[in-house]
PDB file of N, CA and C in Angstrom:
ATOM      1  N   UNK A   1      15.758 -18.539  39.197  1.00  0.00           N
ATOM      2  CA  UNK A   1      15.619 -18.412  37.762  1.00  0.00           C
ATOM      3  C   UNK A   1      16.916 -18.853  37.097  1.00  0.00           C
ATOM      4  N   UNK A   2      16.720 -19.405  35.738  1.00  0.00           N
ATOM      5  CA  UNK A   2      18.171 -19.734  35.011  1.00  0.00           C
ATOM      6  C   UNK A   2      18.260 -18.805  34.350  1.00  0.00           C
ATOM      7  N   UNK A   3      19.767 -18.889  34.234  1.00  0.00           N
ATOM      8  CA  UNK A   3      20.234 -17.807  33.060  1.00  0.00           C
ATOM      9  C   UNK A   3      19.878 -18.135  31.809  1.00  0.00           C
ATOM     10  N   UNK A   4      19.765 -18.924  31.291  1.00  0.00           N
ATOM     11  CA  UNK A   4      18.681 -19.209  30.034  1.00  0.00           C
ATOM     12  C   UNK A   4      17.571 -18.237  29.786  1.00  0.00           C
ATOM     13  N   UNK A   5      17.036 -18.560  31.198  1.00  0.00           N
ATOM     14  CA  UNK A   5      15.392 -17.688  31.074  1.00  0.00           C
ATOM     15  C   UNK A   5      15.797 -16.277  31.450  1.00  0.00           C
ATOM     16  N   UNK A   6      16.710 -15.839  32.157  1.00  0.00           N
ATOM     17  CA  UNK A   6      16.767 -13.954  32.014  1.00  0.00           C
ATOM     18  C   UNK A   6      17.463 -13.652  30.451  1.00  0.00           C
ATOM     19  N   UNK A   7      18.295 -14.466  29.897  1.00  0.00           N
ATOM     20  CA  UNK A   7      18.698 -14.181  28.714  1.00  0.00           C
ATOM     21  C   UNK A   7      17.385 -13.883  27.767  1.00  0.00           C
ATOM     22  N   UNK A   8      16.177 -14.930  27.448  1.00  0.00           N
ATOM     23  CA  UNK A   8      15.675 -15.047  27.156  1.00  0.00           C
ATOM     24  C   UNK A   8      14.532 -13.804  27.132  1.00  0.00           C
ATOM     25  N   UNK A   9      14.510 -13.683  28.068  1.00  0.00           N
ATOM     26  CA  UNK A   9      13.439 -12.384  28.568  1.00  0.00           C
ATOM     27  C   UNK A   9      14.200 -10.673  28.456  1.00  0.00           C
ATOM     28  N   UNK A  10      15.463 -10.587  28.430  1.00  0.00           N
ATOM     29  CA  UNK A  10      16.820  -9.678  28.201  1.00  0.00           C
ATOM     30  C   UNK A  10      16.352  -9.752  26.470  1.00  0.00           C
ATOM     31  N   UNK A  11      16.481 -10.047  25.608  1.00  0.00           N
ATOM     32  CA  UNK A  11      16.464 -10.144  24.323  1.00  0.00           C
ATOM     33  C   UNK A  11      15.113  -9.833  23.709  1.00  0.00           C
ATOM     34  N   UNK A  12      14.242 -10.573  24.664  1.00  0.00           N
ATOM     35  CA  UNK A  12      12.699 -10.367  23.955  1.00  0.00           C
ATOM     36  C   UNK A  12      12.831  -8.800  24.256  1.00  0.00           C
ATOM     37  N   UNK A  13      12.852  -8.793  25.665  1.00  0.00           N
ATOM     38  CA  UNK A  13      12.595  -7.316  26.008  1.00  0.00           C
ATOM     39  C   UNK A  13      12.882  -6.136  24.928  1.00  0.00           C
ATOM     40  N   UNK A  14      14.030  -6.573  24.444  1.00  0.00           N
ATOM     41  CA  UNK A  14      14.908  -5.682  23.116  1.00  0.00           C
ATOM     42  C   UNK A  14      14.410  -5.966  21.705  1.00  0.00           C
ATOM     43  N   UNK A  15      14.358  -6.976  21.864  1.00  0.00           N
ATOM     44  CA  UNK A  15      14.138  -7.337  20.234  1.00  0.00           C
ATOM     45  C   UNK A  15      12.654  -6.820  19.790  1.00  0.00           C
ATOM     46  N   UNK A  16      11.567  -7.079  20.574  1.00  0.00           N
ATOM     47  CA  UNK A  16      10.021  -6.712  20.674  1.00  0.00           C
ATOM     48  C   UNK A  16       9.504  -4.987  20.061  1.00  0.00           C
ATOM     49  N   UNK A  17      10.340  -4.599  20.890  1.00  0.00           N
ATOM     50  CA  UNK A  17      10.104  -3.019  20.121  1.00  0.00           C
ATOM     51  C   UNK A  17      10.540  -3.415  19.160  1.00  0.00           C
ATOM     52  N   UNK A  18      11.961  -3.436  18.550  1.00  0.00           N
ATOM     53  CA  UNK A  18      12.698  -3.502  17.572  1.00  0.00           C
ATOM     54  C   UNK A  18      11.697  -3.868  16.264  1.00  0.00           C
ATOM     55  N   UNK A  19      11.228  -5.500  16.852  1.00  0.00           N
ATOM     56  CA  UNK A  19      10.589  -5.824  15.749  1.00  0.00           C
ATOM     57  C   UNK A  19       9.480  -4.987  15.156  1.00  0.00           C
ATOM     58  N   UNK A  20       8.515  -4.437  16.392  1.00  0.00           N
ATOM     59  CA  UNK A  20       7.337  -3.702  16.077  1.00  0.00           C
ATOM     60  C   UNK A  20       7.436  -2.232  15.201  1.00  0.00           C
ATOM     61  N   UNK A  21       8.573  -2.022  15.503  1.00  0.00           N
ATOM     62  CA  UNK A  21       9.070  -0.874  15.130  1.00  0.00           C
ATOM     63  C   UNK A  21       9.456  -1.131  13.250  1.00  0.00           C
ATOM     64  N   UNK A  22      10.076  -1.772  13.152  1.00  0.00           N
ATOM     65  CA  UNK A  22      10.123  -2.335  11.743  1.00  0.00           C
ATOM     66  C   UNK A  22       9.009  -2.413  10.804  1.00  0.00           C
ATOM     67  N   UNK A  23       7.540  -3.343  11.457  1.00  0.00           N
ATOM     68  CA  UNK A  23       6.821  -3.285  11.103  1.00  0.00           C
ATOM     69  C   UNK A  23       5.920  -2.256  11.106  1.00  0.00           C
ATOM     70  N   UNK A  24       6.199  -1.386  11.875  1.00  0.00           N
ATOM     71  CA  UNK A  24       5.357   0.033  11.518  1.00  0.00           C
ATOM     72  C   UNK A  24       5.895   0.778  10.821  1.00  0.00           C
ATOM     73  N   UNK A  25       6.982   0.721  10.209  1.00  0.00           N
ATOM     74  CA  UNK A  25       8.086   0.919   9.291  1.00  0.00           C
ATOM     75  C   UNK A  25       7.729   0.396   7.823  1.00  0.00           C
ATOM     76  N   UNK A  26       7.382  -0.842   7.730  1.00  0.00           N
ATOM     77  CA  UNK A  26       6.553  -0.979   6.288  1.00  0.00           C
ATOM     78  C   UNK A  26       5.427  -0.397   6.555  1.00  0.00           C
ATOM     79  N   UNK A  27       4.288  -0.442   7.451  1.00  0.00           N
ATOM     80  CA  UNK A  27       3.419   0.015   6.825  1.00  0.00           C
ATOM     81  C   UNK A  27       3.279   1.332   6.302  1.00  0.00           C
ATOM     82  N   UNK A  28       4.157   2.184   6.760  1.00  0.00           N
ATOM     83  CA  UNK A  28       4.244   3.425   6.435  1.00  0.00           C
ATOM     84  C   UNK A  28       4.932   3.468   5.317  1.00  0.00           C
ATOM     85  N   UNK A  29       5.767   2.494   4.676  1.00  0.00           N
ATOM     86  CA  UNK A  29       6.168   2.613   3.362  1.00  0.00           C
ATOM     87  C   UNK A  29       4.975   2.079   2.372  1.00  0.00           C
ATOM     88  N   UNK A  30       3.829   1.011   2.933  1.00  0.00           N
ATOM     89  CA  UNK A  30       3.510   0.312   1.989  1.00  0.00           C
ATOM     90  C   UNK A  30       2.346   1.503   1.969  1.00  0.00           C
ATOM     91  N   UNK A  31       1.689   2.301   2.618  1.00  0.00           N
ATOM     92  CA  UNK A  31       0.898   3.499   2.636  1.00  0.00           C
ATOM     93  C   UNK A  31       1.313   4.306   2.076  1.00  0.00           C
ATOM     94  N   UNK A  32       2.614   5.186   1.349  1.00  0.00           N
ATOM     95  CA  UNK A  32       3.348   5.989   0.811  1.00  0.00           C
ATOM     96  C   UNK A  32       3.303   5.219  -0.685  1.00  0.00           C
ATOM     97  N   UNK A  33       3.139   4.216  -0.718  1.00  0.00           N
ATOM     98  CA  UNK A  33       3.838   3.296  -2.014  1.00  0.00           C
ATOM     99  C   UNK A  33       1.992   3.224  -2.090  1.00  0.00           C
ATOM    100  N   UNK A  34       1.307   3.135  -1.737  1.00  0.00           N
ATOM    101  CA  UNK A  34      -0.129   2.840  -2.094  1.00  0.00           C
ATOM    102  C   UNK A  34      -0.880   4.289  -2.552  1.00  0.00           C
ATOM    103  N   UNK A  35      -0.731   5.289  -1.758  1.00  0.00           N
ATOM    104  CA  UNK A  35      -0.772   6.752  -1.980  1.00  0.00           C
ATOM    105  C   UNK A  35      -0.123   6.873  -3.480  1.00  0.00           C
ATOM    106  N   UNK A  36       1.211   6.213  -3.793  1.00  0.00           N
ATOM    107  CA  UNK A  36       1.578   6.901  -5.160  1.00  0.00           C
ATOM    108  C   UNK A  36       0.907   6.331  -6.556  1.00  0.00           C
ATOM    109  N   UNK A  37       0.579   5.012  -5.752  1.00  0.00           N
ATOM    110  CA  UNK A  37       0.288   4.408  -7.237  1.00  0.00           C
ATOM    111  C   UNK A  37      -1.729   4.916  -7.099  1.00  0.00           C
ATOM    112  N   UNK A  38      -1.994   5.812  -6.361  1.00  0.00           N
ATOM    113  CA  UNK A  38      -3.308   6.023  -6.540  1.00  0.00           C
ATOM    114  C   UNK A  38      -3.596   7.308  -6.993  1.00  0.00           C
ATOM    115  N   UNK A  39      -2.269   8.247  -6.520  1.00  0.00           N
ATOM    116  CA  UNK A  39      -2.151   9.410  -7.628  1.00  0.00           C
ATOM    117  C   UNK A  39      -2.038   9.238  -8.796  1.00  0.00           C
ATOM    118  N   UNK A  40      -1.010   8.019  -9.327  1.00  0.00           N
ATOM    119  CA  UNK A  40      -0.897   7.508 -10.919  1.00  0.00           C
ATOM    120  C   UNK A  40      -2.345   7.226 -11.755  1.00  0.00           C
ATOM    121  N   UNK A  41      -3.324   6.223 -10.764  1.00  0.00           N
ATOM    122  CA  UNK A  41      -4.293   6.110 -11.095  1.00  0.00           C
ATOM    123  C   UNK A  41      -5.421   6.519 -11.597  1.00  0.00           C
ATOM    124  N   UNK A  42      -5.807   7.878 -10.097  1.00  0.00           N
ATOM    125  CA  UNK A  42      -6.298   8.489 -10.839  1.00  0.00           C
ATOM    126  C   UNK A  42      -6.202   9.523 -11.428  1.00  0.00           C
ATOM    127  N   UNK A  43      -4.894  10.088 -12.009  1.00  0.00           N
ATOM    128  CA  UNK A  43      -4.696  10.827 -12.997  1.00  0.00           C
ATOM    129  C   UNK A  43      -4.660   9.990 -14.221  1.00  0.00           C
ATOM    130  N   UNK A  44      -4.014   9.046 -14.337  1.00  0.00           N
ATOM    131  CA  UNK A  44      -4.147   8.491 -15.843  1.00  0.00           C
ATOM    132  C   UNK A  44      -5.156   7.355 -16.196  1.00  0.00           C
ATOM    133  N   UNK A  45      -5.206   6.715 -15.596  1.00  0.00           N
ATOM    134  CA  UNK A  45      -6.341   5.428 -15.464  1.00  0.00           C
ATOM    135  C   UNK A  45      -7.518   5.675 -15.367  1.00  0.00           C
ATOM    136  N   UNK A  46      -8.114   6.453 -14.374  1.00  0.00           N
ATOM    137  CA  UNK A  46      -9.190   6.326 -13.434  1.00  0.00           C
ATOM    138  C   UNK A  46      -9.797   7.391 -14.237  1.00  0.00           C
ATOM    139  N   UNK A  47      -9.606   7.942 -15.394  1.00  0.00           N
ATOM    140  CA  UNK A  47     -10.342   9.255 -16.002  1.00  0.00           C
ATOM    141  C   UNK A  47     -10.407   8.895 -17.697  1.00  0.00           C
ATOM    142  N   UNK A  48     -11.318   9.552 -18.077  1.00  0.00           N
ATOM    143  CA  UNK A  48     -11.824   9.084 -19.267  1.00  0.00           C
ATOM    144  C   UNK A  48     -11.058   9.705 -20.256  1.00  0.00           C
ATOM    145  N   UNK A  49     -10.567   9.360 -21.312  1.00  0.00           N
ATOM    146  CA  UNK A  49      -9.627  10.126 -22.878  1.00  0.00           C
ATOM    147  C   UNK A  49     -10.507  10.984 -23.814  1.00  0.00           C
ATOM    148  N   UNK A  50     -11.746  10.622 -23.115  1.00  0.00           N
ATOM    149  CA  UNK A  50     -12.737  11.074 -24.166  1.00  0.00           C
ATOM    150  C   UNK A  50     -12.466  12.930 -23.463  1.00  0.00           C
ATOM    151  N   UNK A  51     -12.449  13.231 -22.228  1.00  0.00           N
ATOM    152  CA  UNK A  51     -12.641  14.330 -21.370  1.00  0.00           C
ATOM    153  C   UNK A  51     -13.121  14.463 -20.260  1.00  0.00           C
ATOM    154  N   UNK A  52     -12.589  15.435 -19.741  1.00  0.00           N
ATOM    155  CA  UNK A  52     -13.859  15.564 -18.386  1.00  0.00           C
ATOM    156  C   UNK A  52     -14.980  15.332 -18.237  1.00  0.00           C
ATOM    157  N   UNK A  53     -15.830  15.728 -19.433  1.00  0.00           N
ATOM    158  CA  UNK A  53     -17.035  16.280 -19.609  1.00  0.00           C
ATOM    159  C   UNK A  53     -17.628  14.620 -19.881  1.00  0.00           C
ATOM    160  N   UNK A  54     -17.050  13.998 -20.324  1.00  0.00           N
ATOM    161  CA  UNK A  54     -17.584  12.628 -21.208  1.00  0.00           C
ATOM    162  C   UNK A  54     -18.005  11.638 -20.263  1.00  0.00           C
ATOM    163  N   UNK A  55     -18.868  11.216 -20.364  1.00  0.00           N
ATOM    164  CA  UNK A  55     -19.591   9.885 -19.249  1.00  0.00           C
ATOM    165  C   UNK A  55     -18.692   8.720 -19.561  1.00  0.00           C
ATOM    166  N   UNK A  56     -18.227   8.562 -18.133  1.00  0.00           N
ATOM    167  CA  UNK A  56     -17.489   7.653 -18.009  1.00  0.00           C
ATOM    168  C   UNK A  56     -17.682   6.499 -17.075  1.00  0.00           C
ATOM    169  N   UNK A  57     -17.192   5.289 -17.626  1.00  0.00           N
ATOM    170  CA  UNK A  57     -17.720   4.064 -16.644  1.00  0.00           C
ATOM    171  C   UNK A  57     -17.058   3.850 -15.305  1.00  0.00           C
ATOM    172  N   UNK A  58     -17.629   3.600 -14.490  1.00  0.00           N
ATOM    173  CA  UNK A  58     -16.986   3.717 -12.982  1.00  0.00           C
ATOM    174  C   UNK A  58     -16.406   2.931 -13.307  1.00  0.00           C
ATOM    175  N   UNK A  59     -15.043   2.102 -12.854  1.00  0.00           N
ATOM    176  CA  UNK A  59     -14.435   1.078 -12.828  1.00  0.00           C
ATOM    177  C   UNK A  59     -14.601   0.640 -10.835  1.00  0.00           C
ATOM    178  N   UNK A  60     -15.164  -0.087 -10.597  1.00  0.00           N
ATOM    179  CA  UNK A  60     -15.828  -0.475  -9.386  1.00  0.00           C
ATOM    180  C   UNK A  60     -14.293  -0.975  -8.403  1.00  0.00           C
ATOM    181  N   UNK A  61     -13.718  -1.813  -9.369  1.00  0.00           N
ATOM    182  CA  UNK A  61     -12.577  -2.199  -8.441  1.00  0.00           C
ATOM    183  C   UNK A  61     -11.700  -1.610  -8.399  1.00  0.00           C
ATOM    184  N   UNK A  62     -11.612  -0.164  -9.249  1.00  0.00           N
ATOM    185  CA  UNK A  62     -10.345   0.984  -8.463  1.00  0.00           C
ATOM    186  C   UNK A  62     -10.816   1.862  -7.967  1.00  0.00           C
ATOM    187  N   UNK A  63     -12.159   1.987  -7.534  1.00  0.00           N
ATOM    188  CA  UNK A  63     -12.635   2.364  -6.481  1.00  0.00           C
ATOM    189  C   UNK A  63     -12.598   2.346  -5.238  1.00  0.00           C
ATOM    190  N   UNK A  64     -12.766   0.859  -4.994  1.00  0.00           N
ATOM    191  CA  UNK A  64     -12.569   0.271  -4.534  1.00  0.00           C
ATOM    192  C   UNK A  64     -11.296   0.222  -3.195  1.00  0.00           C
ATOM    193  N   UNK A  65     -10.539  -0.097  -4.369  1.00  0.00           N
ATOM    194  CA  UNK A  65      -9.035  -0.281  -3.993  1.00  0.00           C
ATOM    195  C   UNK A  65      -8.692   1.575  -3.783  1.00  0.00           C
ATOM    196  N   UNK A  66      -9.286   2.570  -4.209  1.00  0.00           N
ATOM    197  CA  UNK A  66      -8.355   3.918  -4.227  1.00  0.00           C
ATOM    198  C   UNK A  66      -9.190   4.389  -2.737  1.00  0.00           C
ATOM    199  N   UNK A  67     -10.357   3.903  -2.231  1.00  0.00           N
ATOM    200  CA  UNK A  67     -11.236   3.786  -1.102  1.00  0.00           C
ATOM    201  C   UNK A  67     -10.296   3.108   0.157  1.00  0.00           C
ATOM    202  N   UNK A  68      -9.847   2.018  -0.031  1.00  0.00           N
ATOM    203  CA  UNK A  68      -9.091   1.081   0.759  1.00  0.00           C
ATOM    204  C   UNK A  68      -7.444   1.555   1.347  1.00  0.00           C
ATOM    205  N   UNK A  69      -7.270   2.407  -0.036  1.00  0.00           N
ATOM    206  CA  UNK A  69      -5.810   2.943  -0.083  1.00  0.00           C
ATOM    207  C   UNK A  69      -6.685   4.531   0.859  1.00  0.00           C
ATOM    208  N   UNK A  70      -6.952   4.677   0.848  1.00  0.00           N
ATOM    209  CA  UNK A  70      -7.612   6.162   1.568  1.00  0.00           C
ATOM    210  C   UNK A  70      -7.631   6.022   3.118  1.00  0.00           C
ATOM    211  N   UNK A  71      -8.217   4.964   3.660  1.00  0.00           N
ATOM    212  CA  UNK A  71      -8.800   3.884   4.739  1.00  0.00           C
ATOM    213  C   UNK A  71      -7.170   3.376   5.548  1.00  0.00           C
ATOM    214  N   UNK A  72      -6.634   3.375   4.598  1.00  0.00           N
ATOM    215  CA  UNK A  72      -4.955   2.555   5.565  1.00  0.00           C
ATOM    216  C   UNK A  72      -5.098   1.222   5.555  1.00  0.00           C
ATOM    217  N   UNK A  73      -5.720   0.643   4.568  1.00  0.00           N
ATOM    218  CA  UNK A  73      -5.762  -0.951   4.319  1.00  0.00           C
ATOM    219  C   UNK A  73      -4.711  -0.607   2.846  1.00  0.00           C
ATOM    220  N   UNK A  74      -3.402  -0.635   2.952  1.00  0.00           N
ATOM    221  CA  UNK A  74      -2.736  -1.016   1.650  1.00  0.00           C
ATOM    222  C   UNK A  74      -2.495  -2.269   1.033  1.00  0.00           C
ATOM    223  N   UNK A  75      -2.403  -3.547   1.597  1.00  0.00           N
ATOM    224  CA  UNK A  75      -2.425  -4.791   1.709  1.00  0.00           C
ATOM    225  C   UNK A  75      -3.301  -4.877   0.700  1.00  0.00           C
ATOM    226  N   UNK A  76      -5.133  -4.341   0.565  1.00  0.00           N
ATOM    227  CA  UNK A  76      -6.433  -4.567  -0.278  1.00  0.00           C
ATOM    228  C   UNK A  76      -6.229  -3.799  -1.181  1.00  0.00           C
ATOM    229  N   UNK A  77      -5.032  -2.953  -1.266  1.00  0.00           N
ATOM    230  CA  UNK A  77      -5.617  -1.990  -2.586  1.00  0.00           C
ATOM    231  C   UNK A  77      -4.302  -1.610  -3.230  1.00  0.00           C
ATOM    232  N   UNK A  78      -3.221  -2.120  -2.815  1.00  0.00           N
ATOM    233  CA  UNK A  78      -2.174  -2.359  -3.900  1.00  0.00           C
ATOM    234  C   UNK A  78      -1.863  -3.466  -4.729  1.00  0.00           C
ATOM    235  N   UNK A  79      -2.312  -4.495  -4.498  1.00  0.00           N
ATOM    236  CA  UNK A  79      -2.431  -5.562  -5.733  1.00  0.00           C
ATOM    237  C   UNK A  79      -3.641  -4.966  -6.803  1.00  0.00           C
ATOM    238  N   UNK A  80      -4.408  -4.285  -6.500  1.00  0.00           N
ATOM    239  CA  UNK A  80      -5.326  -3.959  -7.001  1.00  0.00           C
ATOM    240  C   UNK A  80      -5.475  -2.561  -8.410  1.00  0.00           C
ATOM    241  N   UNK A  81      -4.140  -1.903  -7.376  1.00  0.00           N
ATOM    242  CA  UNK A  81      -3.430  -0.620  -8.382  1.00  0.00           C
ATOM    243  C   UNK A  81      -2.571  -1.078  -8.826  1.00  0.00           C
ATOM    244  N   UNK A  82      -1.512  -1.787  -8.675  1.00  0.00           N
ATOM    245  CA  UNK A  82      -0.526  -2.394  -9.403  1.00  0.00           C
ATOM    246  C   UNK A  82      -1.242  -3.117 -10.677  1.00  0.00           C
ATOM    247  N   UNK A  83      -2.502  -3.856 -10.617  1.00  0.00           N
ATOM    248  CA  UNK A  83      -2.664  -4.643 -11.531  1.00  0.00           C
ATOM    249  C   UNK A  83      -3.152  -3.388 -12.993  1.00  0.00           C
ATOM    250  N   UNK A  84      -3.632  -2.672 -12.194  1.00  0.00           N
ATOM    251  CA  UNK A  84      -5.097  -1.611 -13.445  1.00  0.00           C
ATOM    252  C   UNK A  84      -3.940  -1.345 -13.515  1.00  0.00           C
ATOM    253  N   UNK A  85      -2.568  -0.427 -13.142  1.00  0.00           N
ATOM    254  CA  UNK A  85      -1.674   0.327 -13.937  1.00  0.00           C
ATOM    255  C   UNK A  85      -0.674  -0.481 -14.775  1.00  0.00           C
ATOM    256  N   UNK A  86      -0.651  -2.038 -14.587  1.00  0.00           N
ATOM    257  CA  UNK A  86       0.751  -2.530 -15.639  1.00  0.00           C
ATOM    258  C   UNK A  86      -0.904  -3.014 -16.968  1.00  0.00           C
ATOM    259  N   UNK A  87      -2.019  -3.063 -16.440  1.00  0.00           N
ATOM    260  CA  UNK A  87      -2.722  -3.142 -18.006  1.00  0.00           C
ATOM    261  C   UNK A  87      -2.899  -2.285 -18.314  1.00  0.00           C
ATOM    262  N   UNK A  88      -3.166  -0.766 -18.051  1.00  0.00           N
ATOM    263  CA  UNK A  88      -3.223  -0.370 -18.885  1.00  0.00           C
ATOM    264  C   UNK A  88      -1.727   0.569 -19.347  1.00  0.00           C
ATOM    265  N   UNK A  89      -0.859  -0.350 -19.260  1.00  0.00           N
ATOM    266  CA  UNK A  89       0.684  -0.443 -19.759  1.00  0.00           C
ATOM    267  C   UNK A  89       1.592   1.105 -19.348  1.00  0.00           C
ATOM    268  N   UNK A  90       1.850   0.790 -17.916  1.00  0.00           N
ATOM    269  CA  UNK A  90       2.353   2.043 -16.753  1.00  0.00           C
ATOM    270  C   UNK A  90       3.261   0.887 -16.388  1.00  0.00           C
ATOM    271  N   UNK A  91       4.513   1.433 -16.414  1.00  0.00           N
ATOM    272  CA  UNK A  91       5.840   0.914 -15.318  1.00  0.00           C
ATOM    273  C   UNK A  91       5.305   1.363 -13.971  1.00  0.00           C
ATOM    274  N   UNK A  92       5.439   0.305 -12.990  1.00  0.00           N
ATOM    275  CA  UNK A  92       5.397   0.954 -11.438  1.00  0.00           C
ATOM    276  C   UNK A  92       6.370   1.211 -11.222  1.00  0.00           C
ATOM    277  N   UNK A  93       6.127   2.306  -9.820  1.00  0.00           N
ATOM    278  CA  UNK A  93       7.216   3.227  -9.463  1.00  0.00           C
ATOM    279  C   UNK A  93       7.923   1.914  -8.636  1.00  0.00           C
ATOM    280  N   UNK A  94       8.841   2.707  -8.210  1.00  0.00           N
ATOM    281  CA  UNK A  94       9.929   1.581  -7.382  1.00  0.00           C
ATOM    282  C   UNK A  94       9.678   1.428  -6.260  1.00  0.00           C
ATOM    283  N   UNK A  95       9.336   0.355  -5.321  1.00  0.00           N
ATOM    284  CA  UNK A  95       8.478   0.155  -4.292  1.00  0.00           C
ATOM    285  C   UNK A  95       9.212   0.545  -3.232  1.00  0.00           C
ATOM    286  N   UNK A  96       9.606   1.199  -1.529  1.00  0.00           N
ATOM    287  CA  UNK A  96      10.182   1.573  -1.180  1.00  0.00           C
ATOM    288  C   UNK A  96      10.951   2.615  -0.948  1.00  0.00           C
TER     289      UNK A  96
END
């Protein structure tokens, strides 16, 4: 074997967790960061001004997306909360 190739295989060996580890590292932020903006949601968004009591229109795609964010798909359902909360004019929280 060359030392090229044990170097090579020495580094993956290390770096491989490392990397995976990172990435299970966002998703657990982007799941925390998807969780918050779906508490925002549906407390202020996702409920009617009229009242509890008042018939209100489903909004299908933050359903959707607050379904997806429930599920551990944050990827499908934070573009989706980000968008309903800057229209209906909400600063997002700070991502991270």
């Amino acid at each position: 074997m060359s030392k090229a190739f044990v170097i090579l295989v020495a580094v993956a060996a290390v770096g491989l967790p490392m990397a995976a580890h990172a990435q299970q590292g966002g998703r657990v932020a982007d799941q925390q960061y998807c969780a918050q903006l779906s508490n925002l949601y549906v407390r202020y968004v996702g409920r009617s001004q009229a009242g509890p009591n008042a018939p209100v229109r489903p909004d299908v795609n933050g359903g959707v997306a607050l379904a997806k964010c429930k599920e551990g798909d944050a990827a499908a359902a934070i573009p989706i909360l980000e968008r309903k909360l800057v229209n209906a004019g909400f600063t997002l929280p700070p991502r991270g």
